[in-house]
PDB file of N, CA and C in Angstrom:
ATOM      1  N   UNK A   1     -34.227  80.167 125.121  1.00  0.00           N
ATOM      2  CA  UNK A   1     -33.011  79.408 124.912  1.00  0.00           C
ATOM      3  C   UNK A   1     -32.243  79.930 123.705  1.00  0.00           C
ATOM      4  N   UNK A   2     -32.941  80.220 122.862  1.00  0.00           N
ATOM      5  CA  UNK A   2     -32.415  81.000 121.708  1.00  0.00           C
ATOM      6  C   UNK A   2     -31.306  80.402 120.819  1.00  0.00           C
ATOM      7  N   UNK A   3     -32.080  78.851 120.136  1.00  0.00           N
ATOM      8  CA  UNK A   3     -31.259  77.930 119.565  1.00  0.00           C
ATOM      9  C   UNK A   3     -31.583  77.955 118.174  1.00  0.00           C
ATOM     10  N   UNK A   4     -30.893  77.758 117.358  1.00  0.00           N
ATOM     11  CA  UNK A   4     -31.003  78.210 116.124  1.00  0.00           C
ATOM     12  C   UNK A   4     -32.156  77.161 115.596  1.00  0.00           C
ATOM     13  N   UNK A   5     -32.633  77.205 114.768  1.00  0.00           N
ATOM     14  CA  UNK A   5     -34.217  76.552 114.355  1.00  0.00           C
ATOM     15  C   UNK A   5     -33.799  75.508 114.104  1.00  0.00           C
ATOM     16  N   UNK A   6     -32.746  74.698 113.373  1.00  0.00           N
ATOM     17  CA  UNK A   6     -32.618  73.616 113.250  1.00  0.00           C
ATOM     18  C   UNK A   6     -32.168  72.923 114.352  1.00  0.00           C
ATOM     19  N   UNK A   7     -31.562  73.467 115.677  1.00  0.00           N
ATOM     20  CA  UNK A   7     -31.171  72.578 116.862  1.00  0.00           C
ATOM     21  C   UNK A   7     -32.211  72.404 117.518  1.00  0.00           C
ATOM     22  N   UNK A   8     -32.992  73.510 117.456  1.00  0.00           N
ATOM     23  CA  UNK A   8     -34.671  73.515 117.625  1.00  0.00           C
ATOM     24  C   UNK A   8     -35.262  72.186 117.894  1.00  0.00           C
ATOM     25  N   UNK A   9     -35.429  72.223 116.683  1.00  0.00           N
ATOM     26  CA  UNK A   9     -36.254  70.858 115.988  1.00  0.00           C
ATOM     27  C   UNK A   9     -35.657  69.496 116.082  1.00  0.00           C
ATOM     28  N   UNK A  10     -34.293  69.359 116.043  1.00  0.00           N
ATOM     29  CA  UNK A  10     -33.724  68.309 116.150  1.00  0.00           C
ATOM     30  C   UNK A  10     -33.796  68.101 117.497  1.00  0.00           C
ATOM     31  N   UNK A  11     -33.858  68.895 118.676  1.00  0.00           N
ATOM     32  CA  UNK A  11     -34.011  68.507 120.388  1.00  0.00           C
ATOM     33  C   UNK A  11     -35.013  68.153 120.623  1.00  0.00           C
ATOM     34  N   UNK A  12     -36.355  69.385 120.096  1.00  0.00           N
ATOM     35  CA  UNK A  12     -37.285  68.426 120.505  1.00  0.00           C
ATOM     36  C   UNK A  12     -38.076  67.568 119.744  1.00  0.00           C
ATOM     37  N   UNK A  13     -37.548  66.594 118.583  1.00  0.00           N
ATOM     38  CA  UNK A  13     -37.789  65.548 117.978  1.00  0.00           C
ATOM     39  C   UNK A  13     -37.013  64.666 118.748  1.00  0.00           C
ATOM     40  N   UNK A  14     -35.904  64.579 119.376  1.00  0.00           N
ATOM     41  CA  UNK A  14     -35.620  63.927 120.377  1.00  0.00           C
ATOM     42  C   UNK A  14     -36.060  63.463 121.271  1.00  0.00           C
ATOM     43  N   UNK A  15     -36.295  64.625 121.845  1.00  0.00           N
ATOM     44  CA  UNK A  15     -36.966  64.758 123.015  1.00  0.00           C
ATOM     45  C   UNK A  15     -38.418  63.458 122.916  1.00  0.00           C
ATOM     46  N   UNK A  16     -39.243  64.205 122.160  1.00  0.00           N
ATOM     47  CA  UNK A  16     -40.521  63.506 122.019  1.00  0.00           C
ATOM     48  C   UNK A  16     -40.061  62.022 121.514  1.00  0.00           C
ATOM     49  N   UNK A  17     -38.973  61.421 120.565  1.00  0.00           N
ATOM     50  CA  UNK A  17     -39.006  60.180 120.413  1.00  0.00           C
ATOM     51  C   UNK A  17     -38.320  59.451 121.388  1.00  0.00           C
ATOM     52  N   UNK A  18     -37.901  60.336 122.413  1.00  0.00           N
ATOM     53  CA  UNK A  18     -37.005  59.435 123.463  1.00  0.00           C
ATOM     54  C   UNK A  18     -37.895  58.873 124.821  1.00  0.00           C
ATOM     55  N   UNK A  19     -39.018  59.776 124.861  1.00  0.00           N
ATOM     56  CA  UNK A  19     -40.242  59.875 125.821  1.00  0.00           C
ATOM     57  C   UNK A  19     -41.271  58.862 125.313  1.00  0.00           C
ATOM     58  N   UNK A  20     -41.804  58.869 124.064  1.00  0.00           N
ATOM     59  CA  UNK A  20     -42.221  57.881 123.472  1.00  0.00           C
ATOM     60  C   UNK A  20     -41.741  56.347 123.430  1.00  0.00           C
ATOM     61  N   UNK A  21     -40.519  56.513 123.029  1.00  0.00           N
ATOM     62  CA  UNK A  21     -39.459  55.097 123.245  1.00  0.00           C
ATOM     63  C   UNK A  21     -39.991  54.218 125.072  1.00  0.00           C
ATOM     64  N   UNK A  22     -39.973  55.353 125.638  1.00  0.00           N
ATOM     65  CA  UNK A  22     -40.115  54.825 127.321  1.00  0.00           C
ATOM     66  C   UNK A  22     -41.281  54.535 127.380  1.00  0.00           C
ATOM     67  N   UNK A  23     -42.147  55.848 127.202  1.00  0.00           N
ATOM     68  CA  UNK A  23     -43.734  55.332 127.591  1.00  0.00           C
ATOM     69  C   UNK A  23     -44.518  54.180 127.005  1.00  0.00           C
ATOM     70  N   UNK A  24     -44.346  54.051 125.655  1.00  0.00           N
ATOM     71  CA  UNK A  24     -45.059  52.701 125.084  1.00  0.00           C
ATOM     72  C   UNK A  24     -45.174  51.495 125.652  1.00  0.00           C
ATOM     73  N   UNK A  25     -43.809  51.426 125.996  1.00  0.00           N
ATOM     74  CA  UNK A  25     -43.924  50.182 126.673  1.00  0.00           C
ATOM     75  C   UNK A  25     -44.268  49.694 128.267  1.00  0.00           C
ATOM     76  N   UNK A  26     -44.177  51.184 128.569  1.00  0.00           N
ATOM     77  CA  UNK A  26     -44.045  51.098 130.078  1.00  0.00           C
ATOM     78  C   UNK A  26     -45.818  50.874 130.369  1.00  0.00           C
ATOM     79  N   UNK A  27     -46.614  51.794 129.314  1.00  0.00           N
ATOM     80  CA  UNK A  27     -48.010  51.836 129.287  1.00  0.00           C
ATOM     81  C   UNK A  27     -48.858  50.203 128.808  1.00  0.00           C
ATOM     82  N   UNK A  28     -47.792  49.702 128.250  1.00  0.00           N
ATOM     83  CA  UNK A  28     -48.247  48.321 127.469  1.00  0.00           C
ATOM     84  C   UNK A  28     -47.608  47.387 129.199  1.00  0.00           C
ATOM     85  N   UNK A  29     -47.083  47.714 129.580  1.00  0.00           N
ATOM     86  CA  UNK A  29     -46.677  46.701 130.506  1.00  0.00           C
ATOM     87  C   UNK A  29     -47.590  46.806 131.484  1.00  0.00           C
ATOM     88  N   UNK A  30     -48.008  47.764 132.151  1.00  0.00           N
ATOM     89  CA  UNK A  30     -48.723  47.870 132.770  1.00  0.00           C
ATOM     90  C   UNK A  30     -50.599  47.683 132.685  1.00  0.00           C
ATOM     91  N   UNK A  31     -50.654  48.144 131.439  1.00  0.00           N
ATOM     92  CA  UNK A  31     -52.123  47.327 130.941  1.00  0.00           C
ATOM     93  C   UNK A  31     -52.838  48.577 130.649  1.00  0.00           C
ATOM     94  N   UNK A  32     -52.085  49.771 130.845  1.00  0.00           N
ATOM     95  CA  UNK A  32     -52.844  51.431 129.792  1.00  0.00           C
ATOM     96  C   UNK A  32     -53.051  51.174 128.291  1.00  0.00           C
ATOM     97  N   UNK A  33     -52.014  50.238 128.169  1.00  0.00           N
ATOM     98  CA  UNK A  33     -52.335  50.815 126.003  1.00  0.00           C
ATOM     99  C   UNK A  33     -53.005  49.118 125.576  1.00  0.00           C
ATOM    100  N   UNK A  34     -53.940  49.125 124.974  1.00  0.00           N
ATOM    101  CA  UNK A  34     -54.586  48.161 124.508  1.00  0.00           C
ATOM    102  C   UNK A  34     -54.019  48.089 123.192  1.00  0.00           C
ATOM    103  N   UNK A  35     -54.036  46.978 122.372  1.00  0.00           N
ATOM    104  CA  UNK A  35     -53.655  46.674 121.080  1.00  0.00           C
ATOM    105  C   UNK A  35     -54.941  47.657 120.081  1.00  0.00           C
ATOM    106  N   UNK A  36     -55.972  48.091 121.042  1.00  0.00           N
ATOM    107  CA  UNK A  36     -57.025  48.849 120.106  1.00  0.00           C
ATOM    108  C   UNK A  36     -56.777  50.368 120.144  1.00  0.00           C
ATOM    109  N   UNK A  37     -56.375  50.596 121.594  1.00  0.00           N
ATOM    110  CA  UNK A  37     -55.477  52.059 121.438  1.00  0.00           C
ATOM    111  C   UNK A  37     -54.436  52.002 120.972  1.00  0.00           C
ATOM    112  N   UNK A  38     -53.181  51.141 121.022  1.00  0.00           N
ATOM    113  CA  UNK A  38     -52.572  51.407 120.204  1.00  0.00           C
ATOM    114  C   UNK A  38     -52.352  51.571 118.588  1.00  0.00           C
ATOM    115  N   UNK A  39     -53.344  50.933 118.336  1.00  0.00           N
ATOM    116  CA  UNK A  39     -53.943  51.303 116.989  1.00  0.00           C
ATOM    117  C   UNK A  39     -54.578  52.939 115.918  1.00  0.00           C
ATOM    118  N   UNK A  40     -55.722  52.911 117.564  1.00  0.00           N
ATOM    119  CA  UNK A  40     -55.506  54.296 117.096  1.00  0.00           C
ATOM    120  C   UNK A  40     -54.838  55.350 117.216  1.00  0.00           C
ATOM    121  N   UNK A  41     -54.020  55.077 118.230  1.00  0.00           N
ATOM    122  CA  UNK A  41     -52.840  56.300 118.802  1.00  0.00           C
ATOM    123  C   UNK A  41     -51.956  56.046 116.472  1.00  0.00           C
ATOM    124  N   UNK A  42     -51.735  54.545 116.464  1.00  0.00           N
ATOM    125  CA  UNK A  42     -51.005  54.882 114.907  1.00  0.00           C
ATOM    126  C   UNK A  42     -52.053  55.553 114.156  1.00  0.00           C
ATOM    127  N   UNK A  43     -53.316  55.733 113.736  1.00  0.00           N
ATOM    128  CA  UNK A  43     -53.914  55.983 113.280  1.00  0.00           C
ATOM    129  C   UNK A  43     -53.956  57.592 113.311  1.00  0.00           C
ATOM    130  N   UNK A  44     -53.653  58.478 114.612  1.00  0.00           N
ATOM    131  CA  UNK A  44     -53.518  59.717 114.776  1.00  0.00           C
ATOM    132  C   UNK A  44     -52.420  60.067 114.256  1.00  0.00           C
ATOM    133  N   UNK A  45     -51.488  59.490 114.269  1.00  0.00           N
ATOM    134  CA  UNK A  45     -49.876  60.031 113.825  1.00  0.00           C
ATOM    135  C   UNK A  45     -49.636  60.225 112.164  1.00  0.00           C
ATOM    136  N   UNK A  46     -50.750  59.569 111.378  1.00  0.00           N
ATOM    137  CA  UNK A  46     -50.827  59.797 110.093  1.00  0.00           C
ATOM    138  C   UNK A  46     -50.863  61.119 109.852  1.00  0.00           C
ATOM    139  N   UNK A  47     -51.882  61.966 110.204  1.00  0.00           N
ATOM    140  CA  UNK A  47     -51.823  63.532 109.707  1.00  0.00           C
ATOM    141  C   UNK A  47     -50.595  64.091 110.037  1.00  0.00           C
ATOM    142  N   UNK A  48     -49.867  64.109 110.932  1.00  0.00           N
ATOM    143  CA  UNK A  48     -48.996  64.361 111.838  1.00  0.00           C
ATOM    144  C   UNK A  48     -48.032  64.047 110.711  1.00  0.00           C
ATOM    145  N   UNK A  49     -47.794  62.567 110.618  1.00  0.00           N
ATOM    146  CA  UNK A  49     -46.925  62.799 109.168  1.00  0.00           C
ATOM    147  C   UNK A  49     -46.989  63.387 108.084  1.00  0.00           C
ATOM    148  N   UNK A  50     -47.878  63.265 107.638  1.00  0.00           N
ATOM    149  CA  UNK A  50     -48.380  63.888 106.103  1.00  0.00           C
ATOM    150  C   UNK A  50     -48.232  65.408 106.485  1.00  0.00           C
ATOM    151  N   UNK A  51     -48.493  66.114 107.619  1.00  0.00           N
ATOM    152  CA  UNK A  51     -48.418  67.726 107.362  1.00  0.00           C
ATOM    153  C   UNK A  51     -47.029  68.194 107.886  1.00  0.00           C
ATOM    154  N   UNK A  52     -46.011  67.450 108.354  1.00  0.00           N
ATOM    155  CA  UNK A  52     -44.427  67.625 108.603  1.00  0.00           C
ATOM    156  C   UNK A  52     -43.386  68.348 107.767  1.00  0.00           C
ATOM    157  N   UNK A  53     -44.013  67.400 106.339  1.00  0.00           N
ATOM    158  CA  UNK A  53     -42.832  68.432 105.304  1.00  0.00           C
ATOM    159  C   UNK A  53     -43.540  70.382 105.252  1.00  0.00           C
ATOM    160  N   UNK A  54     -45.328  69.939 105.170  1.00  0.00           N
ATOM    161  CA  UNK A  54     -45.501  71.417 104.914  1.00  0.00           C
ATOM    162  C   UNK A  54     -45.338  72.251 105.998  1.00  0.00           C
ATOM    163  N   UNK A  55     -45.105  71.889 107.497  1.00  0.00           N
ATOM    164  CA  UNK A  55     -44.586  72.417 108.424  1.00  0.00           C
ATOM    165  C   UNK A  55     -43.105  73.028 108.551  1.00  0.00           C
ATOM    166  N   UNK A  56     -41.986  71.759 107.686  1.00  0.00           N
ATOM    167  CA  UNK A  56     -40.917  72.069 107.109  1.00  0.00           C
ATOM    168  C   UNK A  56     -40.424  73.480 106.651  1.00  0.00           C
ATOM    169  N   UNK A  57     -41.223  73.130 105.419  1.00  0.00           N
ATOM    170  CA  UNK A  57     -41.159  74.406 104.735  1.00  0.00           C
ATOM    171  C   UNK A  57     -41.613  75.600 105.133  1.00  0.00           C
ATOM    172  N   UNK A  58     -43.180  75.501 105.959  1.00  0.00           N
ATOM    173  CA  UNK A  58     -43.634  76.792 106.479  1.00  0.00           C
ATOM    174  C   UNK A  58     -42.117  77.417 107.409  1.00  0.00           C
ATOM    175  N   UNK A  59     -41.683  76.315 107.735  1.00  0.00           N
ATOM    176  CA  UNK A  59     -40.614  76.894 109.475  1.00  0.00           C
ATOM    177  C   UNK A  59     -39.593  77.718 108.677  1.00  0.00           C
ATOM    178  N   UNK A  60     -39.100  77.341 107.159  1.00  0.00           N
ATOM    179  CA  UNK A  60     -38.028  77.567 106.274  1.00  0.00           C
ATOM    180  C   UNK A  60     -38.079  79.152 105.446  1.00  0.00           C
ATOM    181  N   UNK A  61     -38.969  78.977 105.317  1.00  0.00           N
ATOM    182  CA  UNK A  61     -40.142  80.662 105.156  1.00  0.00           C
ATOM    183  C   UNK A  61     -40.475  81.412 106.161  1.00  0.00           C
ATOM    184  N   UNK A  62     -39.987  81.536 107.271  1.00  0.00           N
ATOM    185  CA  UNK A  62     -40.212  82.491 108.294  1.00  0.00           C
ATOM    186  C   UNK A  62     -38.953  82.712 108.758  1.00  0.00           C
ATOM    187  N   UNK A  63     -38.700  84.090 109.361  1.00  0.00           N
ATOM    188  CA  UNK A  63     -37.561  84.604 109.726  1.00  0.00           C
ATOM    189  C   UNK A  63     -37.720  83.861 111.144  1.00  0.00           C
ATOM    190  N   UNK A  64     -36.183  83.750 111.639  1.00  0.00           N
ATOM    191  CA  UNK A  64     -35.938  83.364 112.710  1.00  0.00           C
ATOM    192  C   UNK A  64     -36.482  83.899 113.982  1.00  0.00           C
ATOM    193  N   UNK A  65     -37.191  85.720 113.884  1.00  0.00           N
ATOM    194  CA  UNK A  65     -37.473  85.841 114.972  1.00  0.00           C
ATOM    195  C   UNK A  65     -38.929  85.705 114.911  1.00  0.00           C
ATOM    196  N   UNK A  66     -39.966  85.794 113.465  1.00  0.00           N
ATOM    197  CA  UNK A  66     -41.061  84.917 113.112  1.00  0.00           C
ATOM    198  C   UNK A  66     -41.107  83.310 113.889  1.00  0.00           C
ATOM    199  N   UNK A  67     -39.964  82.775 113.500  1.00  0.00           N
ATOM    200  CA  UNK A  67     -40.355  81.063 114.041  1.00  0.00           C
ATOM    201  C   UNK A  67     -40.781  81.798 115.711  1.00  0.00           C
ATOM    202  N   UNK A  68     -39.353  82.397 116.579  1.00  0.00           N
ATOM    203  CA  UNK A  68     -39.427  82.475 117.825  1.00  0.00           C
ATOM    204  C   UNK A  68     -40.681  82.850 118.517  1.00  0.00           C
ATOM    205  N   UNK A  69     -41.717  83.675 117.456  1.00  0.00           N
ATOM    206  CA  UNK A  69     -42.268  84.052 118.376  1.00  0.00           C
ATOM    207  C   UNK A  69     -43.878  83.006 117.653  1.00  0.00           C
ATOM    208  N   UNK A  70     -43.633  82.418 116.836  1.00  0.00           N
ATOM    209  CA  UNK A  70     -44.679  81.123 116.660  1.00  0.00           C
ATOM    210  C   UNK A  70     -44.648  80.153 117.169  1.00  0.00           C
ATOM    211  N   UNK A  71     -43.432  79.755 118.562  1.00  0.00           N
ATOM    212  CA  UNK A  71     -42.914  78.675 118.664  1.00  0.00           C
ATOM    213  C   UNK A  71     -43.285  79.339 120.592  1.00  0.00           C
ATOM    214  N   UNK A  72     -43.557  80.354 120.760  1.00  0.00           N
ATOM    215  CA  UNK A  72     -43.805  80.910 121.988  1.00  0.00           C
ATOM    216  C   UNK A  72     -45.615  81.295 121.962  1.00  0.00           C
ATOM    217  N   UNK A  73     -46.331  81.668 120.903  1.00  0.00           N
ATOM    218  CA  UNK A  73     -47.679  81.776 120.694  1.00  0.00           C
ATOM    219  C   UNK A  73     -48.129  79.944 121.003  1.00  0.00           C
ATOM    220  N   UNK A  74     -47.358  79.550 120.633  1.00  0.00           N
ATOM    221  CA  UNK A  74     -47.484  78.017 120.801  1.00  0.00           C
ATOM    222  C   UNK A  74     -47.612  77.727 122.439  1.00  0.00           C
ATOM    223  N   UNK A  75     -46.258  77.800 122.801  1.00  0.00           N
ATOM    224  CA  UNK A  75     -46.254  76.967 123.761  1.00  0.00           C
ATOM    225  C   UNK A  75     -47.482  78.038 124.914  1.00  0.00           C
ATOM    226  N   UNK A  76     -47.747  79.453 124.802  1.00  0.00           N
ATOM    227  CA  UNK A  76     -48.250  80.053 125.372  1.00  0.00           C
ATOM    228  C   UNK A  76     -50.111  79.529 125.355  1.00  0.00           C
ATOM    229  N   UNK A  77     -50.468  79.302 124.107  1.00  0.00           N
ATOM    230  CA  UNK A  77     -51.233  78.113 124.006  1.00  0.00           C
ATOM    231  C   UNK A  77     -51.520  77.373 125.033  1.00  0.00           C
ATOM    232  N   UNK A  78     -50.934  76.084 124.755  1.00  0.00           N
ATOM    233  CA  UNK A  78     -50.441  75.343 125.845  1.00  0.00           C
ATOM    234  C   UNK A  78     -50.809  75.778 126.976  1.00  0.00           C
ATOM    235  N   UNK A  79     -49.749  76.317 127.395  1.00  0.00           N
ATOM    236  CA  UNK A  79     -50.079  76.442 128.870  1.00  0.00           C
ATOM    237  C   UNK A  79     -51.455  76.812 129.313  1.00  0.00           C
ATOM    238  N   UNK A  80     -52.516  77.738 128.346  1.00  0.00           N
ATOM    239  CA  UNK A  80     -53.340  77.917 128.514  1.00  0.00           C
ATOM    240  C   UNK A  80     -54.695  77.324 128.560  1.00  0.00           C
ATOM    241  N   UNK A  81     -54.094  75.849 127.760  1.00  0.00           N
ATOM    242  CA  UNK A  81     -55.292  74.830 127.834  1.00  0.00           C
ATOM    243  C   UNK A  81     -55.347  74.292 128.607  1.00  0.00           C
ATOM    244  N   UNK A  82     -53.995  73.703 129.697  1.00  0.00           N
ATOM    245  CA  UNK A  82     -53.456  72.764 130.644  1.00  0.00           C
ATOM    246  C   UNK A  82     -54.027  73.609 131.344  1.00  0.00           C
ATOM    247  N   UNK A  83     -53.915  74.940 131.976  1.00  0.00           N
ATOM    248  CA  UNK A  83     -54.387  75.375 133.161  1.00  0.00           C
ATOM    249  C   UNK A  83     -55.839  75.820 133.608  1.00  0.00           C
ATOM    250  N   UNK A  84     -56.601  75.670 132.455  1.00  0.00           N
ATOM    251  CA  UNK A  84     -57.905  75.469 131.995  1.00  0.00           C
ATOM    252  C   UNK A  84     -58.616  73.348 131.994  1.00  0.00           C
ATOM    253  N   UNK A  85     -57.722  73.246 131.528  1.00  0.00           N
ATOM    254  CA  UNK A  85     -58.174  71.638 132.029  1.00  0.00           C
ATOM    255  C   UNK A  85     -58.103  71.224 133.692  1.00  0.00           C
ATOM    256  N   UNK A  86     -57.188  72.193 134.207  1.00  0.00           N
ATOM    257  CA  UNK A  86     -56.762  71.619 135.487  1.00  0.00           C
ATOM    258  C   UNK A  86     -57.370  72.348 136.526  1.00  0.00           C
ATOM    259  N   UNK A  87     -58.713  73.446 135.947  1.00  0.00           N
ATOM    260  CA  UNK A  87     -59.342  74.413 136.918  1.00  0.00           C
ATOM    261  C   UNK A  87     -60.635  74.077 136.554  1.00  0.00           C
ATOM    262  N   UNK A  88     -61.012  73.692 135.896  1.00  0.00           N
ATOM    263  CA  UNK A  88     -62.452  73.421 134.814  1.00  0.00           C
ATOM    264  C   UNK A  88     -62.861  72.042 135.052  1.00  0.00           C
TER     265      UNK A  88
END
């Protein structure tokens, strides 16, 4: 897509809080998220906060075609666990 790092980040922080916004409740309505998972689902999001700014900065310290291709080792990742969970 080849979006500059900050539209980057701002889409898919979107993205993920707009998906979140839906699923919580949709999972609580239906009877998936317990008041004890939802607990610990907050309980996971702590590190997640706390290592954001140093993620910040790491993203701010790498050249743009550095982020691109940490942001593709990534998602390449990914795909590689999903298609390993889904054969395994």
């Amino acid at each position: 897509m080849r979006l500059k790092r900050e539209t980057y980040v701002f889409t898919i922080s979107l993205f993920f809080v707009t998906m979140t916004l839906v699923q919580v409740p949709t999972l609580a309505l239906v009877g998936l998220l317990s008041p004890g998972l939802l607990a610990a689902s907050l309980v996971a999001v702590m590190p997640i906060l706390l290592f954001m700014p140093a993620g910040a900065a790491l993203a701010r310290r790498l050249s743009p075609a550095a982020f691109d291709r940490a942001i593709m080792v990534l998602l390449a990742g990914l795909a590689v666990k999903l298609v390993w969970s889904a054969v395994g």
